[in-house]
PDB file of N, CA and C in Angstrom:
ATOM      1  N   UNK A   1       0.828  -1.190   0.000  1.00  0.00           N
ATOM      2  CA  UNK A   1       0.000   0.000   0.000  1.00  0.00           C
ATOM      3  C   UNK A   1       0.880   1.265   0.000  1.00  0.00           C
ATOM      4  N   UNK A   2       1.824   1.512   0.624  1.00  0.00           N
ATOM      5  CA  UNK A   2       3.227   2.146   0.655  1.00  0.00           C
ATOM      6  C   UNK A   2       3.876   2.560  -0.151  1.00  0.00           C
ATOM      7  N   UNK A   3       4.015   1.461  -1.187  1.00  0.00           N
ATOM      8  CA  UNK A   3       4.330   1.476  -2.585  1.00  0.00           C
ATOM      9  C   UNK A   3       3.673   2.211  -3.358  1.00  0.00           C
ATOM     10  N   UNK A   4       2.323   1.858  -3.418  1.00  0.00           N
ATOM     11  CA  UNK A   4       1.475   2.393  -4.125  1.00  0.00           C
ATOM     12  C   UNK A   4       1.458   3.548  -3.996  1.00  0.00           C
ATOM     13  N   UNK A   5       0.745   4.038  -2.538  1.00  0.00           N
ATOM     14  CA  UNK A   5       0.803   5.836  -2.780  1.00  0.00           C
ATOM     15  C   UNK A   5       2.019   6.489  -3.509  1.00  0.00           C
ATOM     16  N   UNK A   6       2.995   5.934  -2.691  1.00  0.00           N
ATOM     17  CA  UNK A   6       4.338   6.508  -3.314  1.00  0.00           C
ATOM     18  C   UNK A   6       4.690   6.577  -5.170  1.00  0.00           C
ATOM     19  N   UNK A   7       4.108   5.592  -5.548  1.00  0.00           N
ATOM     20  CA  UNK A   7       4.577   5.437  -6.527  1.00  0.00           C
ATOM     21  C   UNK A   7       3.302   6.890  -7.207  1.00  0.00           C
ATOM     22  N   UNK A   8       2.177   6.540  -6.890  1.00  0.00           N
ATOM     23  CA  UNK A   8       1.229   7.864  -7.342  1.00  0.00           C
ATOM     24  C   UNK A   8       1.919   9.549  -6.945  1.00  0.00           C
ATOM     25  N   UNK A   9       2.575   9.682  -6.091  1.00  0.00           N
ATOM     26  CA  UNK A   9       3.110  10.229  -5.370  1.00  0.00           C
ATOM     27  C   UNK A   9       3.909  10.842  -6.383  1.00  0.00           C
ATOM     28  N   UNK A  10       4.959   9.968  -6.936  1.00  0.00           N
ATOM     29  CA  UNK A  10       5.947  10.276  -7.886  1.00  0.00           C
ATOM     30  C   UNK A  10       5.550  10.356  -9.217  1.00  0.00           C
ATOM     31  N   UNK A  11       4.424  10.153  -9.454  1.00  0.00           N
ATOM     32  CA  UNK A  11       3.627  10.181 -11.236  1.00  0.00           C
ATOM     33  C   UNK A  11       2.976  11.964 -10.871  1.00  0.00           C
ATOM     34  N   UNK A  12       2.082  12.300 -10.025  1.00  0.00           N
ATOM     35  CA  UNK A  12       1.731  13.572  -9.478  1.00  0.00           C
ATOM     36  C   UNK A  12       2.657  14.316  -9.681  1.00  0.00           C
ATOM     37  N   UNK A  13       3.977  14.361  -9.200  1.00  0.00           N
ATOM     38  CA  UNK A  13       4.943  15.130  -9.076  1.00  0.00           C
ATOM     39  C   UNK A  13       5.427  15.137 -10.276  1.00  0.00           C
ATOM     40  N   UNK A  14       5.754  14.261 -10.851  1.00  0.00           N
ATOM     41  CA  UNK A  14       5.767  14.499 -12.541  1.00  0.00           C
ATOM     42  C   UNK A  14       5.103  14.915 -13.329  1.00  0.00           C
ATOM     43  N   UNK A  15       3.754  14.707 -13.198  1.00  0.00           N
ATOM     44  CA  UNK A  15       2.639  15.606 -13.954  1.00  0.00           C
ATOM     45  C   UNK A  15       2.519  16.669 -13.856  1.00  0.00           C
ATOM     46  N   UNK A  16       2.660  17.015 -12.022  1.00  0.00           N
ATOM     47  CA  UNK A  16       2.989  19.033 -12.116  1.00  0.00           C
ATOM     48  C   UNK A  16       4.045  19.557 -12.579  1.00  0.00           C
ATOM     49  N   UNK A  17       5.504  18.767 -12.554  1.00  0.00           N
ATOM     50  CA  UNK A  17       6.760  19.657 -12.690  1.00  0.00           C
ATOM     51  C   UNK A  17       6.434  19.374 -14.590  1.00  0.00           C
ATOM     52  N   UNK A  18       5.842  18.567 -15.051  1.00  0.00           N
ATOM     53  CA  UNK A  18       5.188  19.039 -16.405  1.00  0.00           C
ATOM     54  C   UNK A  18       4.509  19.933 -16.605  1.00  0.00           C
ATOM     55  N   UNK A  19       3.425  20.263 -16.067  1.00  0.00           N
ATOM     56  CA  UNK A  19       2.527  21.221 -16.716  1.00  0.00           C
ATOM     57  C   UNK A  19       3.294  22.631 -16.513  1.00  0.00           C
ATOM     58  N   UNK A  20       3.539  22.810 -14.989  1.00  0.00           N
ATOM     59  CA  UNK A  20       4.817  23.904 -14.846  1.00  0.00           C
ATOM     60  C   UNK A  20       5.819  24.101 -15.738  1.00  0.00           C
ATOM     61  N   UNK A  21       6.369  23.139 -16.423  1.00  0.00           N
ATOM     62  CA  UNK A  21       7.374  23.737 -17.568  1.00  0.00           C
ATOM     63  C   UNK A  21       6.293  24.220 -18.839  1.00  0.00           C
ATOM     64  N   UNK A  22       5.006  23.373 -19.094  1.00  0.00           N
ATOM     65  CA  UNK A  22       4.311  24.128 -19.839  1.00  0.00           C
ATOM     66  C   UNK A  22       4.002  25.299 -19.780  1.00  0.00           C
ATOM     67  N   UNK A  23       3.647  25.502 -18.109  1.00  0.00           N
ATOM     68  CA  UNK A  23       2.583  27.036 -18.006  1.00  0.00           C
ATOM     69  C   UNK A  23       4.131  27.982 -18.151  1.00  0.00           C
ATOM     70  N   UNK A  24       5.253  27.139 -17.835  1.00  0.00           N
ATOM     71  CA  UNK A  24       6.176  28.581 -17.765  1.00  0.00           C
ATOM     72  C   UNK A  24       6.913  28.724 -19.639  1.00  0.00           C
ATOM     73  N   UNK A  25       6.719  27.804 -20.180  1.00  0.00           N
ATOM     74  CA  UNK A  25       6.486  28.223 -21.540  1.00  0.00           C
ATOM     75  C   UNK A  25       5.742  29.405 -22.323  1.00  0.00           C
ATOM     76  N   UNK A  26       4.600  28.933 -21.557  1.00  0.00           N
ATOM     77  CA  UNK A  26       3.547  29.860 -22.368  1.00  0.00           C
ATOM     78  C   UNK A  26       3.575  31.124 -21.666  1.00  0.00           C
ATOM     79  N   UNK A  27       3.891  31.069 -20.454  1.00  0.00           N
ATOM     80  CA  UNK A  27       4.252  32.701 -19.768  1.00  0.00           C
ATOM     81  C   UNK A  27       5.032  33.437 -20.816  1.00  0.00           C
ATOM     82  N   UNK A  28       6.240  32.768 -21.174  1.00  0.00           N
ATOM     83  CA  UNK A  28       7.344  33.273 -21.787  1.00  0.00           C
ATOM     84  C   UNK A  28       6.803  33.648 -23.198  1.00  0.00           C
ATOM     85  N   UNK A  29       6.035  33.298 -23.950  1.00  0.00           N
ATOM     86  CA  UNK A  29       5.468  33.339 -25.061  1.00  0.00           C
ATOM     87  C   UNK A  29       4.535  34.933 -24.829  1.00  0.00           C
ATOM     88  N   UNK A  30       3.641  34.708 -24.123  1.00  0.00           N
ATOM     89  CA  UNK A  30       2.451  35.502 -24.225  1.00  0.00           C
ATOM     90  C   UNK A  30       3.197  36.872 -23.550  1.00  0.00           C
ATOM     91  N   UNK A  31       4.183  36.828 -22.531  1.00  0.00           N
ATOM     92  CA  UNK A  31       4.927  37.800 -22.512  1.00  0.00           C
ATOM     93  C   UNK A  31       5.845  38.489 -23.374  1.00  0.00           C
ATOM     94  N   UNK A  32       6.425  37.637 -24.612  1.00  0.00           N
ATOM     95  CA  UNK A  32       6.639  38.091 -25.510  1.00  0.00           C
ATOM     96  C   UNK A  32       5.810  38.592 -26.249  1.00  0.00           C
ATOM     97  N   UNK A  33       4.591  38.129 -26.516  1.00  0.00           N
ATOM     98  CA  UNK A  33       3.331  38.745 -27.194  1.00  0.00           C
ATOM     99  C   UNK A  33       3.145  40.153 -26.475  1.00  0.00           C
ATOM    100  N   UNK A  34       3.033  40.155 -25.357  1.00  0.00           N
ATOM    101  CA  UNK A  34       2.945  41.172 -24.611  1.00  0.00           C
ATOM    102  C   UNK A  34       3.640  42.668 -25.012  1.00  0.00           C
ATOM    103  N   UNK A  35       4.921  42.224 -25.133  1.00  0.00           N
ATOM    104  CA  UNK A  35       6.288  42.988 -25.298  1.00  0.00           C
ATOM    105  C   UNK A  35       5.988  43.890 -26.942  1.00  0.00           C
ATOM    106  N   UNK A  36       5.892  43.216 -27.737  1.00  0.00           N
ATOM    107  CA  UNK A  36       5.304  43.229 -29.376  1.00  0.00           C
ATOM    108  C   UNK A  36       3.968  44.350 -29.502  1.00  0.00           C
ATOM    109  N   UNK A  37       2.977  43.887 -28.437  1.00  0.00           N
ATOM    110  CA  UNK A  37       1.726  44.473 -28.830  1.00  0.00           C
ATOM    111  C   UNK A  37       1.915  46.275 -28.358  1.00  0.00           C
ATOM    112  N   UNK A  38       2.412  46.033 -27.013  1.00  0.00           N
ATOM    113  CA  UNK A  38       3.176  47.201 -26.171  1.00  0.00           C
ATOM    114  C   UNK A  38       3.780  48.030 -27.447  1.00  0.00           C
ATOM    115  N   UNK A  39       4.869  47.659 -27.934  1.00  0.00           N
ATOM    116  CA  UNK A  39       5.770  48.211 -28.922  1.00  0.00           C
ATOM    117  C   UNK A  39       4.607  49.085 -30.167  1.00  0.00           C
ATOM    118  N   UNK A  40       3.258  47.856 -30.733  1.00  0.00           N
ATOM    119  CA  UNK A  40       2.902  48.146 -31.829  1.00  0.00           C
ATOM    120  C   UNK A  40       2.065  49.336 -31.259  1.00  0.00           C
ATOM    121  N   UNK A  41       1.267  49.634 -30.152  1.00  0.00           N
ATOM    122  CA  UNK A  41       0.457  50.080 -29.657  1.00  0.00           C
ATOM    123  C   UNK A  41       1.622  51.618 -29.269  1.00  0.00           C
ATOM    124  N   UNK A  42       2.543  51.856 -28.844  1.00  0.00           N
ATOM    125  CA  UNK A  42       3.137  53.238 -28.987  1.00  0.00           C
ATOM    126  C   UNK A  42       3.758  53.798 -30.212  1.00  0.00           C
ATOM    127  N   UNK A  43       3.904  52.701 -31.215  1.00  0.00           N
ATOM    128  CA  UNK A  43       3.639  53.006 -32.285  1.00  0.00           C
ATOM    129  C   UNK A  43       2.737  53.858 -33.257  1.00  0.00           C
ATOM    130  N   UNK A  44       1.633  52.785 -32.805  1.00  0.00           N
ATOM    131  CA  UNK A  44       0.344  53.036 -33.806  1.00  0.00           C
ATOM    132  C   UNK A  44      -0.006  54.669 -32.846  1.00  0.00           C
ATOM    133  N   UNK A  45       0.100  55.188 -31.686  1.00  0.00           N
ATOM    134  CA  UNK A  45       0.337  56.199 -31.170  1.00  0.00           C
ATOM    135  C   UNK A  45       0.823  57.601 -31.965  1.00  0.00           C
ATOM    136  N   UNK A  46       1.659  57.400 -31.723  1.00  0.00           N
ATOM    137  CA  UNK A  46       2.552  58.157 -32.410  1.00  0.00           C
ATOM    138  C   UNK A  46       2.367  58.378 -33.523  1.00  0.00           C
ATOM    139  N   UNK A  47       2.050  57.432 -35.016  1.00  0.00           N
ATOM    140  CA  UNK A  47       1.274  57.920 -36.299  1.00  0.00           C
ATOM    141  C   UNK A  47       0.198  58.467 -36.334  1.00  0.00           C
ATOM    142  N   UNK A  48      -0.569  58.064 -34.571  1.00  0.00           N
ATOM    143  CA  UNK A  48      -2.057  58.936 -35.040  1.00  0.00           C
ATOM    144  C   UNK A  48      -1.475  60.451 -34.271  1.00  0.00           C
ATOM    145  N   UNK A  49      -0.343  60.829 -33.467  1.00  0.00           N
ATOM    146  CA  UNK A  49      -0.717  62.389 -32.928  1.00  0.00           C
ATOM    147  C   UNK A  49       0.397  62.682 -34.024  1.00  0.00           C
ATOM    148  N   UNK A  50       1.010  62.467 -35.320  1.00  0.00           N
ATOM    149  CA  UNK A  50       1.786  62.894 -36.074  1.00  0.00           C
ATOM    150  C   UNK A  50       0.278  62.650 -37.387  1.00  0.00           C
ATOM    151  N   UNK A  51      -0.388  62.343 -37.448  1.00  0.00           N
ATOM    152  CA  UNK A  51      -1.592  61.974 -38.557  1.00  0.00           C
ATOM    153  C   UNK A  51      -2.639  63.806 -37.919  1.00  0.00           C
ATOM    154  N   UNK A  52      -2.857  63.525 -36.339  1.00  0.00           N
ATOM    155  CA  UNK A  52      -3.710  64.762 -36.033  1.00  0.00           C
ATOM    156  C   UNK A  52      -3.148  66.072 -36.152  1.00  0.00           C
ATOM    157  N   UNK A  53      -1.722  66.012 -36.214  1.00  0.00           N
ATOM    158  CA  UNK A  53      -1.194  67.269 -36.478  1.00  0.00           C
ATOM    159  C   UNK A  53      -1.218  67.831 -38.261  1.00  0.00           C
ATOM    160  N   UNK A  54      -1.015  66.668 -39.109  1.00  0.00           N
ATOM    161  CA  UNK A  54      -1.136  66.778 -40.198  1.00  0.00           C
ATOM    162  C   UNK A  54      -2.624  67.430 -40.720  1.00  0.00           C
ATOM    163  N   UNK A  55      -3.796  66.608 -40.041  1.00  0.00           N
ATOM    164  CA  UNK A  55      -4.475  67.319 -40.403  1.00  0.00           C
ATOM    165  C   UNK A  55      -5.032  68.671 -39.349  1.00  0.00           C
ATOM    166  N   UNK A  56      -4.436  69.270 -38.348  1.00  0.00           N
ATOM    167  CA  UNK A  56      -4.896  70.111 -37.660  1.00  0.00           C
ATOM    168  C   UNK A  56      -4.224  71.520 -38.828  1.00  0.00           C
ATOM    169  N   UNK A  57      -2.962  71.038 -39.209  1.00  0.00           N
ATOM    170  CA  UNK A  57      -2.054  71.919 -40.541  1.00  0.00           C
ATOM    171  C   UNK A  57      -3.015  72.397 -40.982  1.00  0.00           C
ATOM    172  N   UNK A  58      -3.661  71.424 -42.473  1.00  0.00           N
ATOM    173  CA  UNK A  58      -3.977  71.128 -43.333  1.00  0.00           C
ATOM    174  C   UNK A  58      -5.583  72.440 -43.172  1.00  0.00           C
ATOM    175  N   UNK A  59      -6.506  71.794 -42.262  1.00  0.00           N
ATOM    176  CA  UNK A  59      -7.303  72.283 -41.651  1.00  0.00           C
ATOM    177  C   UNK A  59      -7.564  73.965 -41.409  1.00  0.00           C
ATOM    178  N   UNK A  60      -6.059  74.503 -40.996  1.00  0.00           N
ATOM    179  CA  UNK A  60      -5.940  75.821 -40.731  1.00  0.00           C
ATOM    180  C   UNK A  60      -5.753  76.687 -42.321  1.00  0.00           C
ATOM    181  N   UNK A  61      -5.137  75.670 -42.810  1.00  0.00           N
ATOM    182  CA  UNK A  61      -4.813  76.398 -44.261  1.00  0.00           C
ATOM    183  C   UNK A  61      -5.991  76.321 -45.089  1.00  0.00           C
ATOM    184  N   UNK A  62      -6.519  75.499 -44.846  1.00  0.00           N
ATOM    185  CA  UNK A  62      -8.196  75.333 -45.595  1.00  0.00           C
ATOM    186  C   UNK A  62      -9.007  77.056 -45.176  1.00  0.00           C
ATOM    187  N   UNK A  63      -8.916  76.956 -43.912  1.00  0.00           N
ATOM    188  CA  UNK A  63      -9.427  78.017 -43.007  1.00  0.00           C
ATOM    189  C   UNK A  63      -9.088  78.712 -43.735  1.00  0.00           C
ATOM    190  N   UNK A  64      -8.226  79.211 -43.904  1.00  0.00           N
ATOM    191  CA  UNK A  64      -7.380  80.411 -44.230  1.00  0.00           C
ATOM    192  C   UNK A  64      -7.623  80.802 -45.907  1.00  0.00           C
ATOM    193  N   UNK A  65      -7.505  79.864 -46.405  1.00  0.00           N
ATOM    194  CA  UNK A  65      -8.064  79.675 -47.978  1.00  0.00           C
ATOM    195  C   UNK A  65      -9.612  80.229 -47.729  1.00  0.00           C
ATOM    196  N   UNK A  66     -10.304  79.871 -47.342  1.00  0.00           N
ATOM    197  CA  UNK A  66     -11.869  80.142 -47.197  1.00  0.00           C
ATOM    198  C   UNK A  66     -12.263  81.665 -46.823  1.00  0.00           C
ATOM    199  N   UNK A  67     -11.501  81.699 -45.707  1.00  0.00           N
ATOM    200  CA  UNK A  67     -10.862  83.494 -45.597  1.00  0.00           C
ATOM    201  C   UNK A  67     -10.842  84.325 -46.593  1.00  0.00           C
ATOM    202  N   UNK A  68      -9.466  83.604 -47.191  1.00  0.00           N
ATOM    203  CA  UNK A  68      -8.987  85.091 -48.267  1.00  0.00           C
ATOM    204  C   UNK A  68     -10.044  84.730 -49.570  1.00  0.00           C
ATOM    205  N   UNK A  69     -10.973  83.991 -49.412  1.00  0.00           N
ATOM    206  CA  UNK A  69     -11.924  83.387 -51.096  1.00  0.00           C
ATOM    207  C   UNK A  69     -13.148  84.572 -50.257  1.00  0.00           C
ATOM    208  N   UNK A  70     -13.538  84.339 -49.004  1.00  0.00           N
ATOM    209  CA  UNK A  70     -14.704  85.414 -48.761  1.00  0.00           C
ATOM    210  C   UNK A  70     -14.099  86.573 -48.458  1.00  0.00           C
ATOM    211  N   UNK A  71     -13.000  87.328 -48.228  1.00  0.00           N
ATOM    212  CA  UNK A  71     -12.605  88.541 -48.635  1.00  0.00           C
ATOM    213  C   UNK A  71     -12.500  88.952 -49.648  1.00  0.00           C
ATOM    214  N   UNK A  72     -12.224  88.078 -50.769  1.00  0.00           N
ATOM    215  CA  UNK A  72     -12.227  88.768 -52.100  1.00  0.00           C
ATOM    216  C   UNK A  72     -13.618  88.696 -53.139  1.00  0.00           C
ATOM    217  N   UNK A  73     -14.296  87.694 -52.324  1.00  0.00           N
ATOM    218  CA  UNK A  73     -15.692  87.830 -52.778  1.00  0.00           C
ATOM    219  C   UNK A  73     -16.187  89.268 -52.150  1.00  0.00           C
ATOM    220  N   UNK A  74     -15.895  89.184 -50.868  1.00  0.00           N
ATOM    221  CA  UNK A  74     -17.015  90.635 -50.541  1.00  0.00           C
ATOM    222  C   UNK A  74     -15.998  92.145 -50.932  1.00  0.00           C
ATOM    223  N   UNK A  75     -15.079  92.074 -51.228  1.00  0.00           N
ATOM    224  CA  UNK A  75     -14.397  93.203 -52.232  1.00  0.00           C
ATOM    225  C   UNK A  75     -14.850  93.400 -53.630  1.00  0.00           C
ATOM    226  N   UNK A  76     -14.900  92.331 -54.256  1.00  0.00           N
ATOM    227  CA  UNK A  76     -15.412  92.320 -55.748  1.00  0.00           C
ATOM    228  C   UNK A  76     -17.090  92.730 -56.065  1.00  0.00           C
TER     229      UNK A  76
END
């Protein structure tokens, strides 16, 4: 009977120090995923407040166009 537990004992302990090298696999993975998404995400950042400035430019000069088109309409 001695045997037995023991021997279950030692299959248990093998089955966790397995799944543990699994779960610490996939830690390592999804933390790399982690690392990547982080990176793409201050990225994708950064093109949109360099995208809002482009058009905040763009926007003012429109303005400004619309301006000098109704000043020279109400001169003419």
């Amino acid at each position: 009977m001695l045997e037995t537990s023991l021997n279950q004992l030692e299959q248990l302990v093998s089955d966790l120090m397995h799944k543990n090298a699994q779960l610490a696999e996939q830690n390592a993975t999804l933390s790399q995923e982690l690392a990547q998404a982080k990176e793409e995400n201050d990225s994708l950042q950064l093109s949109l407040m360099e995208q809002e400035e482009k058009h905040g430019a763009t926007a003012a000069r429109i303005q400004a166009l619309v301006e000098r088109a109704s000043a020279g309409v109400v001169n003419a």
